[in-house]
Protein backbone atom coordinates (compact mmCIF):
# COMPACT_ATOMS: atom_id res chain seq x y z
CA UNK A 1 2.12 -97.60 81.67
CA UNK A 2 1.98 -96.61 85.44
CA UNK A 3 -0.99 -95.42 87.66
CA UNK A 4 0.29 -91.76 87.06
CA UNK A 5 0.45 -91.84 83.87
CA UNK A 6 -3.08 -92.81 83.43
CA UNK A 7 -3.92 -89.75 85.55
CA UNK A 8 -1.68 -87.32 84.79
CA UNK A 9 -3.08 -84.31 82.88
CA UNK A 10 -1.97 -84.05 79.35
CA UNK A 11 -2.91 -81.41 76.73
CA UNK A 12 -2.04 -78.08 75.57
CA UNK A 13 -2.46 -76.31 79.30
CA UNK A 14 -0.57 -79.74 81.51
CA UNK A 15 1.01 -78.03 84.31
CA UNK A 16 -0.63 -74.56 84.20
CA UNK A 17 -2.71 -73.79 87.27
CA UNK A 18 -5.95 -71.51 87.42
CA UNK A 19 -8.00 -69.87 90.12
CA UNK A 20 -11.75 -69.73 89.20
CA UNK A 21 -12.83 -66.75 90.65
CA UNK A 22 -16.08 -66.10 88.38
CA UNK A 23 -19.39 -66.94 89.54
CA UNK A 24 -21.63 -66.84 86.68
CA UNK A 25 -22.02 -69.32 83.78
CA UNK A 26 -19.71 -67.90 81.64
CA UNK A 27 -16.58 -67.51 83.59
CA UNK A 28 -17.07 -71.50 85.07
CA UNK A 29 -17.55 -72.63 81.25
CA UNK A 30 -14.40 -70.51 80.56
CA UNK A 31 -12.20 -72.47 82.85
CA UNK A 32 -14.29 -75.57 82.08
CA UNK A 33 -12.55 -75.40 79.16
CA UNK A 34 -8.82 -74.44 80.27
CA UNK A 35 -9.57 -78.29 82.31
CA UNK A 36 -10.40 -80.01 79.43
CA UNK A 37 -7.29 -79.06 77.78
CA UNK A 38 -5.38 -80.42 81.19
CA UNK A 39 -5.11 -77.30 83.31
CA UNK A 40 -5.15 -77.69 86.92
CA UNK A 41 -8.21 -75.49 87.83
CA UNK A 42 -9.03 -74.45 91.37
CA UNK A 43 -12.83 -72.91 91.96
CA UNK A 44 -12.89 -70.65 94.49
CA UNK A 45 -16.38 -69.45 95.58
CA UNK A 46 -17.26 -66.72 98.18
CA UNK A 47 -19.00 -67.62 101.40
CA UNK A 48 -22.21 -67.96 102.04
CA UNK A 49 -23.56 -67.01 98.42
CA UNK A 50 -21.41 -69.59 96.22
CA UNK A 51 -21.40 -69.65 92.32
CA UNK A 52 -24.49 -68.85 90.78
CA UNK A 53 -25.00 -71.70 88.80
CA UNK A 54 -25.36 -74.06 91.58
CA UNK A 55 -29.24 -72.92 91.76
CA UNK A 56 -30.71 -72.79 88.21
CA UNK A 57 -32.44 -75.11 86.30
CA UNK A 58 -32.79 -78.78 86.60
CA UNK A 59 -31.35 -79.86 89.95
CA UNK A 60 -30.20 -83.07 91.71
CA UNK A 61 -30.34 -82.84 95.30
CA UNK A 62 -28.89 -78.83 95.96
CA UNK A 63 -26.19 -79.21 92.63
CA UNK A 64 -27.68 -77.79 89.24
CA UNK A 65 -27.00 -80.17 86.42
CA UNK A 66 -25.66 -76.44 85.21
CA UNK A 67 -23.13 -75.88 87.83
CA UNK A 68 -22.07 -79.71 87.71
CA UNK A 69 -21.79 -78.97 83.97
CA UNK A 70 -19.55 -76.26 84.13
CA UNK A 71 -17.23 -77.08 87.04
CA UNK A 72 -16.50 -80.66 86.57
CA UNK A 73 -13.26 -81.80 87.17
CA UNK A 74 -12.31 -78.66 89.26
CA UNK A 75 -12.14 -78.98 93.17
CA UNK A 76 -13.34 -76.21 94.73
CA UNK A 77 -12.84 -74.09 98.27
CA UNK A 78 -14.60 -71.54 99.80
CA UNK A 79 -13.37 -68.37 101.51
CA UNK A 80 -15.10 -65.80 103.48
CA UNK A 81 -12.68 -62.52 102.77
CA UNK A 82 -14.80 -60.48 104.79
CA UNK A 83 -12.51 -61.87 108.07
């Protein structure tokens, strides 16, 4: 078995690619999901405000255990569309 292998995604959604848009629990949990079942998911949060999640409840150092909950596995950008 090769290095990719080992990393590649696998599941029902390998090779499908999603934009995270949302910014409330239930739209990161959503595509939480689609990653678990080996989608390629992007999170893309708005300047300056960022997903909601990322302040409530328990927190270690400024990530919610929420936030790192619900968008694990997904790298993330962040655009300011008011430019």
């Amino acid at each position: 078995m090769t290095t990719d292998a080992l990393t590649a995604p696998t599941g029902p959604m390998a090779g499908i690619r999603v934009l995270d848009l949302s910014i409330a629990l239930t739209g990161p949990y959503a595509t939480a999901l689609m990653a678990d079942q080996g989608a390629e998911v992007i999170k893309v949060e708005p300047h300056g405000v960022g997903d909601l999640t990322r302040t409530g409840g328990f927190r270690v150092g400024t990530i919610s255990a929420m936030f790192g909950a619900v968008n694990r596995g997904k790298p993330s950008v962040r655009l300011d569309l008011t430019r």
